[in-house]
N, C-alpha and C. Protein backbone atom coordinates (compact mmCIF):
# COMPACT_ATOMS: atom_id res chain seq x y z
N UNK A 1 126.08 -53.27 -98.48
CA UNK A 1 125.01 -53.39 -97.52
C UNK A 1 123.76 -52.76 -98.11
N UNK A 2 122.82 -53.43 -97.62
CA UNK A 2 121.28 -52.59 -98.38
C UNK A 2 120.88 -51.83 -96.87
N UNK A 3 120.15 -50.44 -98.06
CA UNK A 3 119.73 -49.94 -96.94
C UNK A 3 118.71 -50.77 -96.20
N UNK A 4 117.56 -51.58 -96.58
CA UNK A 4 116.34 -52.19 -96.11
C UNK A 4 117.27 -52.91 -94.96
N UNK A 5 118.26 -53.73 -95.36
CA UNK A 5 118.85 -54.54 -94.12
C UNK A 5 119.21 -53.53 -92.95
N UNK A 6 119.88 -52.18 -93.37
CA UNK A 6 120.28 -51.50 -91.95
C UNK A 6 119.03 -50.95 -91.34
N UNK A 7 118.29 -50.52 -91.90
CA UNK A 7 116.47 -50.23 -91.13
C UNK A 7 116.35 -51.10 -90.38
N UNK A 8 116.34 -52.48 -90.91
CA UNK A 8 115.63 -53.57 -90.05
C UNK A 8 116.66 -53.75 -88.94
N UNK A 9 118.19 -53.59 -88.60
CA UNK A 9 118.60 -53.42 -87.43
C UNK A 9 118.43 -52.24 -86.72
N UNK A 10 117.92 -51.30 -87.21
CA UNK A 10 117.95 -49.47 -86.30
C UNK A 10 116.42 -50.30 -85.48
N UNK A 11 115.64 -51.04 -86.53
CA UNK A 11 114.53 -51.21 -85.99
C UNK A 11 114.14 -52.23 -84.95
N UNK A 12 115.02 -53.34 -85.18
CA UNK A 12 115.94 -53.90 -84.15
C UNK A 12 116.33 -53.41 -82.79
N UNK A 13 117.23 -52.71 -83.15
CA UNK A 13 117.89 -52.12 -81.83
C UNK A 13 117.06 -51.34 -81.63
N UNK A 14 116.48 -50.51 -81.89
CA UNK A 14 115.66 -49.00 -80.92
C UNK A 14 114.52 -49.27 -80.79
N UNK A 15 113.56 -50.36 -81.56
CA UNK A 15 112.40 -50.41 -81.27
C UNK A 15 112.06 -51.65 -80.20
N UNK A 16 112.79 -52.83 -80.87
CA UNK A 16 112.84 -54.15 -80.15
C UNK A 16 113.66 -54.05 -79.01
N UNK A 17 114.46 -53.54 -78.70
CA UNK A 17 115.67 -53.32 -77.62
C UNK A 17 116.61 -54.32 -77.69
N UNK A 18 117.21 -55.14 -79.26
CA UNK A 18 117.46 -56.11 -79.38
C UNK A 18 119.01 -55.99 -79.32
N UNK A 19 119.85 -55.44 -78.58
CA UNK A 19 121.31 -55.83 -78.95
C UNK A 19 122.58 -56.86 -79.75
N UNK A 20 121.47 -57.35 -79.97
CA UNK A 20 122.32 -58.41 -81.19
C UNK A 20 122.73 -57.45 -82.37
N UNK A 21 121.84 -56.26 -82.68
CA UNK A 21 121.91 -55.41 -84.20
C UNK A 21 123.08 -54.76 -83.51
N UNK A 22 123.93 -55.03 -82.48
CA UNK A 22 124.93 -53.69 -82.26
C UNK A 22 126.26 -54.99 -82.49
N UNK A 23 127.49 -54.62 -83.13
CA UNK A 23 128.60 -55.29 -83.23
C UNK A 23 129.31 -55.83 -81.96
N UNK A 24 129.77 -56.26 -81.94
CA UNK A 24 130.13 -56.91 -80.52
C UNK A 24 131.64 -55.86 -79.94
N UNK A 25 132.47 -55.17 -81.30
CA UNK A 25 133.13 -53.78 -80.81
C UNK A 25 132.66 -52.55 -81.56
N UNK A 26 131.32 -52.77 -81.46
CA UNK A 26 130.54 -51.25 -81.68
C UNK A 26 130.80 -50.15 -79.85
N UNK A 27 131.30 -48.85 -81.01
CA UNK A 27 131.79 -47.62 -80.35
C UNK A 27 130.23 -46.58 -80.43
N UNK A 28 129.85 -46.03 -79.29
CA UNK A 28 128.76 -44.83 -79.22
C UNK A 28 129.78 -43.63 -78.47
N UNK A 29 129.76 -42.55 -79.34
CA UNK A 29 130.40 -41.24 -78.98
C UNK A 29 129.53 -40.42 -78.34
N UNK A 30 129.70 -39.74 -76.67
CA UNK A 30 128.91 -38.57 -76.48
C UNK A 30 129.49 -37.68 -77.61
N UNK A 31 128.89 -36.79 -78.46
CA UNK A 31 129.72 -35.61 -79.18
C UNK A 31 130.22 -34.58 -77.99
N UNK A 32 128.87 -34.53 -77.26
CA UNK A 32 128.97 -33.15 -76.65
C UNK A 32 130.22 -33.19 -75.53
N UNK A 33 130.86 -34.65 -75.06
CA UNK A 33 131.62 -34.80 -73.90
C UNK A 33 133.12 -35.62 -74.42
N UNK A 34 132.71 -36.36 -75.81
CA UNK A 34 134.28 -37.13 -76.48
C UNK A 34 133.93 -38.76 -75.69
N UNK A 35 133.10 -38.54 -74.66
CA UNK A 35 133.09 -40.10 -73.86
C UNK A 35 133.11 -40.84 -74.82
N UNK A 36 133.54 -42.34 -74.77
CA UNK A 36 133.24 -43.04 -75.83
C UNK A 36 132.54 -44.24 -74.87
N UNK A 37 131.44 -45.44 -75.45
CA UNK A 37 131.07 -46.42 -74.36
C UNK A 37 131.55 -47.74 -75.80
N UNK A 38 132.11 -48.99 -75.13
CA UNK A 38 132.34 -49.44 -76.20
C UNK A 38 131.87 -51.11 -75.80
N UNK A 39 131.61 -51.71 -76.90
CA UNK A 39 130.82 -52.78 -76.65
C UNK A 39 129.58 -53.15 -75.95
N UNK A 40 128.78 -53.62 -76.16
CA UNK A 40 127.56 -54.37 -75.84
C UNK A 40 127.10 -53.33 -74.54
N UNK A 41 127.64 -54.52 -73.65
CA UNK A 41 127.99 -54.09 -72.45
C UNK A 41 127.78 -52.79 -71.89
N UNK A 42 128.67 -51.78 -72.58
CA UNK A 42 129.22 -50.95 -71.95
C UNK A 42 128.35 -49.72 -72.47
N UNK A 43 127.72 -49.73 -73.67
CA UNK A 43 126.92 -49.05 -74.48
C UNK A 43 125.38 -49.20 -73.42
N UNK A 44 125.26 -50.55 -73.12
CA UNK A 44 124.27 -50.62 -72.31
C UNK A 44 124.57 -50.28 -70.99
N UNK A 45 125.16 -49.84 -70.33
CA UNK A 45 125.68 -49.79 -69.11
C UNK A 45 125.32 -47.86 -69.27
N UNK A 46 125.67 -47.44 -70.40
CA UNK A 46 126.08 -45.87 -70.86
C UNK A 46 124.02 -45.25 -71.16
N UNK A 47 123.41 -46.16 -72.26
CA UNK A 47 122.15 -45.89 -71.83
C UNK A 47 120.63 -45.57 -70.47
N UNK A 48 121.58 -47.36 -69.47
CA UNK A 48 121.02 -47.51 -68.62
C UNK A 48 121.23 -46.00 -67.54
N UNK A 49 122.46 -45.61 -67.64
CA UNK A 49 122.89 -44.09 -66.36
C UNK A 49 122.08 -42.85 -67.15
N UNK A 50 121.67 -43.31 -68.68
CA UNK A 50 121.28 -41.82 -69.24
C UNK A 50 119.64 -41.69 -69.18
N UNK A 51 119.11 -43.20 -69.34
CA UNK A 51 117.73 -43.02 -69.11
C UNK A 51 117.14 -43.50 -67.80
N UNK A 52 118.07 -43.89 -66.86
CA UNK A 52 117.79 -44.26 -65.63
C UNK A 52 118.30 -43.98 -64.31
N UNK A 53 119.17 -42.83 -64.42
CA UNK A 53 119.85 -42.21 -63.73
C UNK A 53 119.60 -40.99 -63.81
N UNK A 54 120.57 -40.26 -64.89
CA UNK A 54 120.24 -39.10 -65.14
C UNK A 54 118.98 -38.34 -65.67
N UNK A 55 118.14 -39.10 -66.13
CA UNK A 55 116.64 -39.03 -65.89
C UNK A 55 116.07 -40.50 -65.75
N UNK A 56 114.78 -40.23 -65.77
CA UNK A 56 113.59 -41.21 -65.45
C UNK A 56 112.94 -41.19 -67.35
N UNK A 57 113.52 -41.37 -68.12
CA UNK A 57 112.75 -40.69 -69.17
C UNK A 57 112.85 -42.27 -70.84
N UNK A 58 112.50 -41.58 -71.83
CA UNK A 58 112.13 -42.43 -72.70
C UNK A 58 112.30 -41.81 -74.18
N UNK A 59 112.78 -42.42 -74.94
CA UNK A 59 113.52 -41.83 -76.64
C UNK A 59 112.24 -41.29 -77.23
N UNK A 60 111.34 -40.67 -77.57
CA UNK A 60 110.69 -40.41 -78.51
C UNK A 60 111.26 -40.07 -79.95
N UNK A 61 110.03 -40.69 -81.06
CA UNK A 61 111.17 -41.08 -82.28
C UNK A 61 110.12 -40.16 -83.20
N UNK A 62 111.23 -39.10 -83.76
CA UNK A 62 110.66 -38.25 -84.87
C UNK A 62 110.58 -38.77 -86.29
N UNK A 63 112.25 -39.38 -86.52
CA UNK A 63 112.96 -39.93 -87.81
C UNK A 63 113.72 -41.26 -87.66
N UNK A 64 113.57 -42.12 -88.23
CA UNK A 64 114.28 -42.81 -88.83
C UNK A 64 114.95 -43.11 -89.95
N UNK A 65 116.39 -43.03 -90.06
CA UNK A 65 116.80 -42.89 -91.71
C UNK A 65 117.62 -43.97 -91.73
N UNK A 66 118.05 -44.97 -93.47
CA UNK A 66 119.52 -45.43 -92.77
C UNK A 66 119.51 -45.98 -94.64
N UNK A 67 120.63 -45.58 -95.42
CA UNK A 67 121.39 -46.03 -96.15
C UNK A 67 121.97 -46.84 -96.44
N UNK A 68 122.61 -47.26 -97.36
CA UNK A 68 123.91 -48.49 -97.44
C UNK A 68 124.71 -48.09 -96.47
N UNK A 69 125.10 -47.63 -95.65
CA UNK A 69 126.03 -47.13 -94.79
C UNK A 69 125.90 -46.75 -93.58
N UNK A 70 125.05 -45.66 -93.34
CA UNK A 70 124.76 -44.99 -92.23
C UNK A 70 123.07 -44.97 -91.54
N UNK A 71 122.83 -44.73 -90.89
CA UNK A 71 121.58 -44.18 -90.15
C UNK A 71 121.36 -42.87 -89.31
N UNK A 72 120.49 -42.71 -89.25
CA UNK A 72 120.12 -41.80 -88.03
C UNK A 72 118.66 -41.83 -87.29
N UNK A 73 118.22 -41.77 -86.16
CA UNK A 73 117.57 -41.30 -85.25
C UNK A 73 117.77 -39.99 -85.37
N UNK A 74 116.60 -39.17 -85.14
CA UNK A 74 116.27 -38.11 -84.61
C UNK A 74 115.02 -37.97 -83.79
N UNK A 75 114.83 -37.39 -82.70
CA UNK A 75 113.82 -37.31 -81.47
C UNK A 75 114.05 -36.66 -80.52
N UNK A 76 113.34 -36.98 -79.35
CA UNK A 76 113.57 -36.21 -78.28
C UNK A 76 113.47 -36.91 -76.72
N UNK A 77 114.38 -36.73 -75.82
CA UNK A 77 114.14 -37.36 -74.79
C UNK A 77 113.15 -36.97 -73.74
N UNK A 78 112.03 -37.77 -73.13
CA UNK A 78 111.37 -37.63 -72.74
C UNK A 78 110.67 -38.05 -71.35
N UNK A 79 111.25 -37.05 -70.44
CA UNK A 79 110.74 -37.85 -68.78
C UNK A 79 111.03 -36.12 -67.52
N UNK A 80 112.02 -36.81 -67.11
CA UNK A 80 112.53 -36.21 -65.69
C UNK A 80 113.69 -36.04 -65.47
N UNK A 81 114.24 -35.12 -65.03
CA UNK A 81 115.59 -35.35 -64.55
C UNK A 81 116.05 -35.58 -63.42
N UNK A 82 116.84 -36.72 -63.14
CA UNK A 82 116.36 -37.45 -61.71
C UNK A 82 118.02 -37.66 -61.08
N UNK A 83 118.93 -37.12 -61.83
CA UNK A 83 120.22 -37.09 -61.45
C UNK A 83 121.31 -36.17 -62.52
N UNK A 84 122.53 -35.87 -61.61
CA UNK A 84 123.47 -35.15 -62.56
C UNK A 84 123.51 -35.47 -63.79
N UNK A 85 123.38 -34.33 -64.46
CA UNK A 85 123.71 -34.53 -65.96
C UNK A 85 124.16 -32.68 -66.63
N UNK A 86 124.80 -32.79 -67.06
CA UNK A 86 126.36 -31.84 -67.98
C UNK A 86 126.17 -30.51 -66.92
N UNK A 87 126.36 -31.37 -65.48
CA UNK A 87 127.05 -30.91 -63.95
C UNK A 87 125.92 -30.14 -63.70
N UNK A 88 124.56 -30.28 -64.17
CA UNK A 88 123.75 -29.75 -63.40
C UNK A 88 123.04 -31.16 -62.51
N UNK A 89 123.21 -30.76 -61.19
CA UNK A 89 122.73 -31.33 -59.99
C UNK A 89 120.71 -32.15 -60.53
N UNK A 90 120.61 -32.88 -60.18
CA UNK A 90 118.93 -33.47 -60.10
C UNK A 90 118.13 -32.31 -59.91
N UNK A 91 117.04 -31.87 -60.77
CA UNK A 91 116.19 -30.66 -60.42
C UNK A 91 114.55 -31.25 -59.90
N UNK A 92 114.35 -32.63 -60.88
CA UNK A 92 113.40 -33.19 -60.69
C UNK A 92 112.15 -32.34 -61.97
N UNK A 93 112.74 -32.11 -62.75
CA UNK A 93 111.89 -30.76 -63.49
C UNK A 93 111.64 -32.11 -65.20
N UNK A 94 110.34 -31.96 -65.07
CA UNK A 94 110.48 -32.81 -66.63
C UNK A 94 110.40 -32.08 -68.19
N UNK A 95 111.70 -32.94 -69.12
CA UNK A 95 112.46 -32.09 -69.63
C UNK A 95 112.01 -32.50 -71.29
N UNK A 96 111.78 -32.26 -72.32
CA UNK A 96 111.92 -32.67 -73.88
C UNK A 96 112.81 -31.91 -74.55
N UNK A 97 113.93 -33.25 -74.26
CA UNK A 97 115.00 -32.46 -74.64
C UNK A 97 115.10 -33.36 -76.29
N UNK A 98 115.64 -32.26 -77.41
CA UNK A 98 116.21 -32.82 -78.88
C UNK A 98 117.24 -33.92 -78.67
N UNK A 99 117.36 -34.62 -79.36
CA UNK A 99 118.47 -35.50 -79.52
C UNK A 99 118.75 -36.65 -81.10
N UNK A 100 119.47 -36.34 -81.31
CA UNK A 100 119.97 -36.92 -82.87
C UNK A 100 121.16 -38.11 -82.44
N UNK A 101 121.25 -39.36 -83.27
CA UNK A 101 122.34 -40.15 -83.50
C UNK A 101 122.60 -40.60 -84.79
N UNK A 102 123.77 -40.80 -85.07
CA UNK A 102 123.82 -41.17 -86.07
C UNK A 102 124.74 -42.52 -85.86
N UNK A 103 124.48 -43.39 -87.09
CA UNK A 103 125.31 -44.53 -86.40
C UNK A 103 126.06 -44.93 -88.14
N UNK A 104 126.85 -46.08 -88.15
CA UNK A 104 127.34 -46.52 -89.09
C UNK A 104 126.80 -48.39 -88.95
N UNK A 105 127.17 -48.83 -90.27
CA UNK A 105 127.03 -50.30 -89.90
C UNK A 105 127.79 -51.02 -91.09
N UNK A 106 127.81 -52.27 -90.59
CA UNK A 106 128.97 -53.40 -91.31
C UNK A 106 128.32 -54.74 -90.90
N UNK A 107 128.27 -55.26 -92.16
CA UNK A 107 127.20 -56.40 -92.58
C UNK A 107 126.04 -56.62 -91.56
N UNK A 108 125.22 -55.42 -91.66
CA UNK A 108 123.62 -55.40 -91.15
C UNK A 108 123.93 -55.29 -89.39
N UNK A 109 125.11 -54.89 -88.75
CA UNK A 109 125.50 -54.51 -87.46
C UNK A 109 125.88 -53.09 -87.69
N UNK A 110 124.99 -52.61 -86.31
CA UNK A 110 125.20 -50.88 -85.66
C UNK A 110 127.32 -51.34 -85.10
N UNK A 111 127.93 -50.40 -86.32
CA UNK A 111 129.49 -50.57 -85.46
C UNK A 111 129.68 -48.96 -84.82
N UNK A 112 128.99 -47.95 -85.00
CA UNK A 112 129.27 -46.58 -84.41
C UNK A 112 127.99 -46.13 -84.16
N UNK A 113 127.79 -44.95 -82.62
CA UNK A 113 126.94 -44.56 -83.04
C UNK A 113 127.35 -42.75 -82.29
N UNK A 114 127.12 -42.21 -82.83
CA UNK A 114 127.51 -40.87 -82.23
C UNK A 114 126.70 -40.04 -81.91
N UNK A 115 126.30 -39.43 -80.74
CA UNK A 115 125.21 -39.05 -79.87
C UNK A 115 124.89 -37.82 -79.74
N UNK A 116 124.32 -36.87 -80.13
CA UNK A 116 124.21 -35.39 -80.15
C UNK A 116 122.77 -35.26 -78.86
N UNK A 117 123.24 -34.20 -78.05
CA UNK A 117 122.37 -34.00 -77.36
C UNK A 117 121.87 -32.64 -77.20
N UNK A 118 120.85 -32.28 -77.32
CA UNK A 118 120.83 -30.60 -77.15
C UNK A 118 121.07 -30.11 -75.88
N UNK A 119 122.14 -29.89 -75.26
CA UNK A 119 122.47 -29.47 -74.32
C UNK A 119 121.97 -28.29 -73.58
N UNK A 120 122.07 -26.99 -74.63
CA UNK A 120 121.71 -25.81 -74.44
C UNK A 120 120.38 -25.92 -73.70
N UNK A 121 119.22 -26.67 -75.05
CA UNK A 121 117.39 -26.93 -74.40
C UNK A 121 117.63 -27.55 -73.31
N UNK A 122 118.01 -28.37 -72.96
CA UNK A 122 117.92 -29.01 -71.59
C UNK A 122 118.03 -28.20 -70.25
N UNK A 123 119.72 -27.16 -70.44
CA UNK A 123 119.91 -26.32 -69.18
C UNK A 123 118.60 -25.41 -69.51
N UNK A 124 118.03 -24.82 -70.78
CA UNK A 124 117.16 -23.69 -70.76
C UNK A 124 116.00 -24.21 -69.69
N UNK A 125 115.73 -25.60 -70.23
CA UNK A 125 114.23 -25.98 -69.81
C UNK A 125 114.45 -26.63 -67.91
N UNK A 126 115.49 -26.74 -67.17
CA UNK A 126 115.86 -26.84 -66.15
C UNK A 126 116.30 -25.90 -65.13
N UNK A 127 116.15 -24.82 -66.37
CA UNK A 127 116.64 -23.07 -65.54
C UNK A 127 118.18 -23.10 -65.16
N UNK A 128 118.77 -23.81 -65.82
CA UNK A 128 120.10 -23.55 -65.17
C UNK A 128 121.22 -23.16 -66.51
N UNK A 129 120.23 -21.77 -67.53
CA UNK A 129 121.38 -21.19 -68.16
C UNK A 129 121.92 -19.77 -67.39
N UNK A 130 122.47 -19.55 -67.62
CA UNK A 130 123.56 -18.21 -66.81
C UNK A 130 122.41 -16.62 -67.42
């Protein structure tokens, strides 16, 4: 695989919102929770509760990287928090929280992508660390 081909699907999928660049049994891992969301579908089903549920918010993009092999995103999420998320209740408080993925791919398709979220910044910036 060339790296130029996996760019042009990261750029694909995250910029265009094009789901065709994702495999049809492409796996996205929460790290922080083990969830797994799998296929098309279900990956979109897993975004739609994270940027439209559990906040009101939007990816801001620091990095883009991606190899013969792998990629990554790095950025930060960017809005509101407008519902439960890692069991803290809706605060309504708007949040920039870090967030990294990294994904894998197989012939110019996203087949993994594994989701790091800064958990910690989020409860800090929502007031709900101990």
């Amino acid at each position: 695989m060339s790296a130029q081909r996996n760019l042009q699907a990261l750029d694909g999928y995250l910029v265009k919102h094009d789901d065709s660049y994702l495999a049809e049994d492409a796996v996205f891992t929460d790290m922080s929770t083990g969830q797994a969301s799998t296929g098309r579908a279900g990956i979109a089903a897993m975004l739609q509760w994270f940027y439209r549920v559990a906040f009101d918010a939007h990816a801001e993009t620091t990095t883009v990287f991606a190899d013969d092999d792998h990629g990554v995103f790095e950025g930060f999420v960017v809005g509101r928090h407008t519902g439960e998320f890692a069991g803290v209740p809706a605060t309504g408080k708007d949040v920039r929280v870090p967030i990294c993925v990294t994904y894998d791919f197989r012939d110019g398709q996203i087949v993994a992508g594994r989701i790091y979220v800064a958990v910690p910044a989020f409860l800090a910036q929502v007031g709900a660390l101990g």
